[in-house]
C-alpha atoms as a PDB file:
ATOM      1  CA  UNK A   1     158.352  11.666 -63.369  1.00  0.00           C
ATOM      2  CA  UNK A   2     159.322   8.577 -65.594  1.00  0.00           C
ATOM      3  CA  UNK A   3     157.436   5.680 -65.140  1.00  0.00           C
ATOM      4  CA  UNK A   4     159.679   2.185 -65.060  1.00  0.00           C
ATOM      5  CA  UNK A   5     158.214  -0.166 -67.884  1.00  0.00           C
ATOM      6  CA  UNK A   6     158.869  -3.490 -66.873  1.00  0.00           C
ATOM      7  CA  UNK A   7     159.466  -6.261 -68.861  1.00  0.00           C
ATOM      8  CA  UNK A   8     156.144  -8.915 -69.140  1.00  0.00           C
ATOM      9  CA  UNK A   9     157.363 -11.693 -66.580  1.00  0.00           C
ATOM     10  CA  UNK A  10     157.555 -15.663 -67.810  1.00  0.00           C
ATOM     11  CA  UNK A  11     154.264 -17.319 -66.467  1.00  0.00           C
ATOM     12  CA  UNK A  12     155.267 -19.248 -63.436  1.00  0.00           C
ATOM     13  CA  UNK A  13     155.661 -23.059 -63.779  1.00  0.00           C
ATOM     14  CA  UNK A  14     151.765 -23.434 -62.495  1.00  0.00           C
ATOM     15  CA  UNK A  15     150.725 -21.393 -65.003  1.00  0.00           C
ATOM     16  CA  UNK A  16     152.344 -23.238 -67.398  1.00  0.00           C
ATOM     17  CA  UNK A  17     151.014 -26.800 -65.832  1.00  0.00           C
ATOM     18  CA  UNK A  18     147.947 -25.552 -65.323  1.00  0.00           C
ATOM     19  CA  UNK A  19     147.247 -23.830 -68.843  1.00  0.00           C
ATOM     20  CA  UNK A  20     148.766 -27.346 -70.599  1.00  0.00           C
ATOM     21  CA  UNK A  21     145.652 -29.359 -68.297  1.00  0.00           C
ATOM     22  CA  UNK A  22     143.102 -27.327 -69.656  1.00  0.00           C
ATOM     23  CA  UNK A  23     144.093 -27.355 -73.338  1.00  0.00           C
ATOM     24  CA  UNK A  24     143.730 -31.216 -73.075  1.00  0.00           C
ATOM     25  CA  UNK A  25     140.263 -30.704 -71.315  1.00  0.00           C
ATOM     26  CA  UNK A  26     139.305 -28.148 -73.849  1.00  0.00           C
ATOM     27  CA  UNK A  27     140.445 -30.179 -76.453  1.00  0.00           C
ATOM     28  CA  UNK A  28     138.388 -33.661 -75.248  1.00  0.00           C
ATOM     29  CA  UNK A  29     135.388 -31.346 -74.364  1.00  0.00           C
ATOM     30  CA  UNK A  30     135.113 -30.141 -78.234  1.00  0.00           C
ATOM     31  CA  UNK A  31     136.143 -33.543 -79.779  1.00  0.00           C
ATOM     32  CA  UNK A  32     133.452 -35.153 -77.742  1.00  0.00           C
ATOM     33  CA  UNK A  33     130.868 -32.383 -79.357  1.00  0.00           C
ATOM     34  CA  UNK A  34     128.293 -32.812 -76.368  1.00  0.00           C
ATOM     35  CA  UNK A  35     126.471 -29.549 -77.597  1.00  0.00           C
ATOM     36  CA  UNK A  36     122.788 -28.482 -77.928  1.00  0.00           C
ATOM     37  CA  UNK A  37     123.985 -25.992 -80.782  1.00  0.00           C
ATOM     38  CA  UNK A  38     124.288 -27.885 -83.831  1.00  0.00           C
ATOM     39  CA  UNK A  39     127.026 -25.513 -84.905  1.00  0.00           C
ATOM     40  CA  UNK A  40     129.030 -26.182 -81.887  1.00  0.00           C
ATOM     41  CA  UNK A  41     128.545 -30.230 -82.455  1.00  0.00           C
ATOM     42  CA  UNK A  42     129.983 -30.247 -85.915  1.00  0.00           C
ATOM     43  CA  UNK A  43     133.113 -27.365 -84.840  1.00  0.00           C
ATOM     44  CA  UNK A  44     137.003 -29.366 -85.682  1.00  0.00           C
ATOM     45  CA  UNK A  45     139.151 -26.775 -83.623  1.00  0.00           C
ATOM     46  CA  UNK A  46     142.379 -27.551 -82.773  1.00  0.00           C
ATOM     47  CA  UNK A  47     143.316 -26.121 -79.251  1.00  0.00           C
ATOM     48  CA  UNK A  48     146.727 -25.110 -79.915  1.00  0.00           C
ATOM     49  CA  UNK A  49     147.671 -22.994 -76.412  1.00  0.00           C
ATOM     50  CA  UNK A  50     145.928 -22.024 -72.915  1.00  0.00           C
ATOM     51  CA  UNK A  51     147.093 -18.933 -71.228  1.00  0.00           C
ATOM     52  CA  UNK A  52     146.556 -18.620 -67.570  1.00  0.00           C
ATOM     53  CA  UNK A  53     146.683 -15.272 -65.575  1.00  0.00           C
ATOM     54  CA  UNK A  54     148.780 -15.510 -62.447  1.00  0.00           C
ATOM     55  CA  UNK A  55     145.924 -15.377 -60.352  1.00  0.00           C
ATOM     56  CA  UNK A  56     144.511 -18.785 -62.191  1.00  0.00           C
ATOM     57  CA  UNK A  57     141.310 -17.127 -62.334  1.00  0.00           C
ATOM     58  CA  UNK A  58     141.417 -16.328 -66.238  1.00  0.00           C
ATOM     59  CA  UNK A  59     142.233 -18.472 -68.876  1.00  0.00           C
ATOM     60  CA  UNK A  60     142.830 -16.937 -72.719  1.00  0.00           C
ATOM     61  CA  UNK A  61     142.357 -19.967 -75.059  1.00  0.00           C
ATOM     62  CA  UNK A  62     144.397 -20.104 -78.599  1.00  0.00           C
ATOM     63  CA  UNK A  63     142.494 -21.776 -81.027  1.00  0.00           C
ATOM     64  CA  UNK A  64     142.300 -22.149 -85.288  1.00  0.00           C
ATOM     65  CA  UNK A  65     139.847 -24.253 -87.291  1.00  0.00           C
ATOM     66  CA  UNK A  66     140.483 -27.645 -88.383  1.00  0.00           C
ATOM     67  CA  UNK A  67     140.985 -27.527 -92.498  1.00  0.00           C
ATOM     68  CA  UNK A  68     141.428 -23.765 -92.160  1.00  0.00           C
ATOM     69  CA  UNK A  69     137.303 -23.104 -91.883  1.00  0.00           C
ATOM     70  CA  UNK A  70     136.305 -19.597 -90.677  1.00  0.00           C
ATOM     71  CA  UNK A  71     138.606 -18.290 -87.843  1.00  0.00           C
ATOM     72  CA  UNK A  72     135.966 -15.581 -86.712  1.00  0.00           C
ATOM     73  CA  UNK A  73     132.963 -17.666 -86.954  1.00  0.00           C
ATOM     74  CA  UNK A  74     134.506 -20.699 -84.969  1.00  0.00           C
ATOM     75  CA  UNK A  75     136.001 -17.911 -82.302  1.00  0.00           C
ATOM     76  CA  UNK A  76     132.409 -16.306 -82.149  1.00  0.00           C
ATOM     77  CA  UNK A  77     130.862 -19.785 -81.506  1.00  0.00           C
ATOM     78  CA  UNK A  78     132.918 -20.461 -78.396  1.00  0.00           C
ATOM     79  CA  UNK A  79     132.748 -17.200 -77.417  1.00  0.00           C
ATOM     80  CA  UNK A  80     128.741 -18.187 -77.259  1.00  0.00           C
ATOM     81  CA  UNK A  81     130.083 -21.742 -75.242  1.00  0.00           C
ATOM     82  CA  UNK A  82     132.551 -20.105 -72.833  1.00  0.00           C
ATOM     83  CA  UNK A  83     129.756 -20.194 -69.884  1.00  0.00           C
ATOM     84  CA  UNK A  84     128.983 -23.747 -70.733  1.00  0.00           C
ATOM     85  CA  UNK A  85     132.745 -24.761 -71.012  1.00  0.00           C
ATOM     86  CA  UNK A  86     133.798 -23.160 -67.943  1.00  0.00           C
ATOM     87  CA  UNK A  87     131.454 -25.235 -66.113  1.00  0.00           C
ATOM     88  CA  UNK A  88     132.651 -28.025 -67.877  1.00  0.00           C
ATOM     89  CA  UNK A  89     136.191 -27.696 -67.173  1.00  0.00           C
ATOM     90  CA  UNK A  90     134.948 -26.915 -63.124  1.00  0.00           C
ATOM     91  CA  UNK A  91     133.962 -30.633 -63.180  1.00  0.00           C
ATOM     92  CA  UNK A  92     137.330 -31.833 -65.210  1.00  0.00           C
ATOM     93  CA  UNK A  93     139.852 -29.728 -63.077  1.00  0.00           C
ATOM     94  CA  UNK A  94     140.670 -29.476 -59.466  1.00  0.00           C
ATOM     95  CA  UNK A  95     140.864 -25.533 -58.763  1.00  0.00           C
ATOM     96  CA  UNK A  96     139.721 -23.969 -56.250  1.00  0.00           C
ATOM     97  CA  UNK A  97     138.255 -21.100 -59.105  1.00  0.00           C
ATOM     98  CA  UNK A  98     137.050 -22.379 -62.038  1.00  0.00           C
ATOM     99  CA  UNK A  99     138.644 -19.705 -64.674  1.00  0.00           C
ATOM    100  CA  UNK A 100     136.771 -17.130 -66.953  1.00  0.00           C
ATOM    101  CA  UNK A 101     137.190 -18.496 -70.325  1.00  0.00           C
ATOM    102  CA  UNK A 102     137.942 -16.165 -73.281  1.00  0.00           C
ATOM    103  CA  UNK A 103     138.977 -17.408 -77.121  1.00  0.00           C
ATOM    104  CA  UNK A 104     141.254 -15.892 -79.537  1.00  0.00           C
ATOM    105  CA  UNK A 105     142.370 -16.870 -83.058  1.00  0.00           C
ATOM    106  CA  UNK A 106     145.763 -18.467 -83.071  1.00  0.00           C
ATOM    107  CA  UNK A 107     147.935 -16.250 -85.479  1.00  0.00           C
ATOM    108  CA  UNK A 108     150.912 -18.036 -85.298  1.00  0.00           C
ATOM    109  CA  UNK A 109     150.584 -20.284 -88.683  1.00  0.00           C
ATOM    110  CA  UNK A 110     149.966 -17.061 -89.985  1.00  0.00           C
ATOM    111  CA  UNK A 111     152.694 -15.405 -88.780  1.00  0.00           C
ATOM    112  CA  UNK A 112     155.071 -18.088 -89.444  1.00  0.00           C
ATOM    113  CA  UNK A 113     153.929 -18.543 -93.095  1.00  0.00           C
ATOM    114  CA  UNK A 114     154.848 -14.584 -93.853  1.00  0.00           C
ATOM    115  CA  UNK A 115     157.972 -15.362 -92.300  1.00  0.00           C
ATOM    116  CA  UNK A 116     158.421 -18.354 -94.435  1.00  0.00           C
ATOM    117  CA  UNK A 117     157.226 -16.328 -97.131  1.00  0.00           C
ATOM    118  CA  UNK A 118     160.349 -13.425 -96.767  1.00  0.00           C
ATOM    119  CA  UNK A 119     162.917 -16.108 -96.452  1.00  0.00           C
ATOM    120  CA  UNK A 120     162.403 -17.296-100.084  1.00  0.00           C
ATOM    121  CA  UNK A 121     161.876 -14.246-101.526  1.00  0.00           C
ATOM    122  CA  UNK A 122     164.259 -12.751-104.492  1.00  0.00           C
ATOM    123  CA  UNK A 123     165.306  -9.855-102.262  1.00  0.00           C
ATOM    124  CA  UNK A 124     166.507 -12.128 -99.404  1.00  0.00           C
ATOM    125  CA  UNK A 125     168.539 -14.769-101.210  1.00  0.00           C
ATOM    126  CA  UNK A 126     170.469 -11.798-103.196  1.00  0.00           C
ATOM    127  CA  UNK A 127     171.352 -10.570 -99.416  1.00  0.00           C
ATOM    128  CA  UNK A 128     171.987 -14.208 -98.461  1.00  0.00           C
ATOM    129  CA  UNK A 129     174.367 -14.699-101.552  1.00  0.00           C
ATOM    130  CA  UNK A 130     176.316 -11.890-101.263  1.00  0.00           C
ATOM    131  CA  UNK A 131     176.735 -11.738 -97.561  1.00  0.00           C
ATOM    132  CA  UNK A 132     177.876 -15.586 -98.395  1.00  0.00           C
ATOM    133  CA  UNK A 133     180.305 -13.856-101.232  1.00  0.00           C
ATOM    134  CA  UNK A 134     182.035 -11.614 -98.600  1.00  0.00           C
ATOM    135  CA  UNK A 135     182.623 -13.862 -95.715  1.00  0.00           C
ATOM    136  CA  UNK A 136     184.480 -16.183 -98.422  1.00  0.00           C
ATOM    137  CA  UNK A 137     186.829 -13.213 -99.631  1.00  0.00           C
ATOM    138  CA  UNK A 138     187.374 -12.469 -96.266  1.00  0.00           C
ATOM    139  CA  UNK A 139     188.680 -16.469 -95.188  1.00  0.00           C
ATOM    140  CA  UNK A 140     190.772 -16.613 -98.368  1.00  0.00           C
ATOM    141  CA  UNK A 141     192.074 -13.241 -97.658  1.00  0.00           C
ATOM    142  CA  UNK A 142     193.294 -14.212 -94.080  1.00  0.00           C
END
């Protein structure tokens, strides 16, 4: 027998909602720097996405380093501050679960920068120019 992949479904509007509130709680909560860890106290993350499970009971929190500082050492310190942040955000947000926090470095500058990165390259804009070429023979010829 086959097994029927099926395509990851779009988080549902509350997921959506819900992820967006706790990004701006998790954001306030580490600008405010209420820590015992001195580590934690000085940390300039930017909180740039909140991903919620369906169930609302997990919540995977995107986050990169303010004036590009360590990703793995500022991931591994709120890794450490999950517990204390999940009870934070239990005070902050009205669910009836608060969710299991987890932390992941955001990759999309990165990714976008490679991208950005191809598009200029030699290789590309000799492509570019002579797909450009063609597609004016082709309108003169017609």
């Amino acid at each position: 027998m086959t097994s029927h992949k099926h395509p990851p479904k779009a988080p549902s509007q509350r997921q959506l909602r819900v992820g967006e509130e706790l990004r701006h709680v998790l954001a306030e909560l580490l600008q405010r720097g209420d820590f015992r860890d001195p580590e934690l106290r000085n940390l300039n993350v930017t909180v740039t996405e909140v991903r919620m499970s369906p169930d609302l009971r997990n919540a995977t929190a995107f986050v990169t380093p303010l004036g590009g500082g360590q990703i793995g050492e500022t991931v591994a310190l709120l890794r450490k501050a999950a517990a204390f942040l999940r009870g934070q955000i239990a005070h902050a947000v009205q669910l009836r679960f608060a969710p299991h926090l987890s932390f992941e470095a955001d990759t999309t500058f990165d990714y976008a920068e490679r991208i950005e990165i191809i598009l200029h390259s030699p290789d590309v804009a000799r492509d570019l120019a002579a797909t450009s070429d063609t597609e004016d023979k082709d309108e003169k010829g017609a």
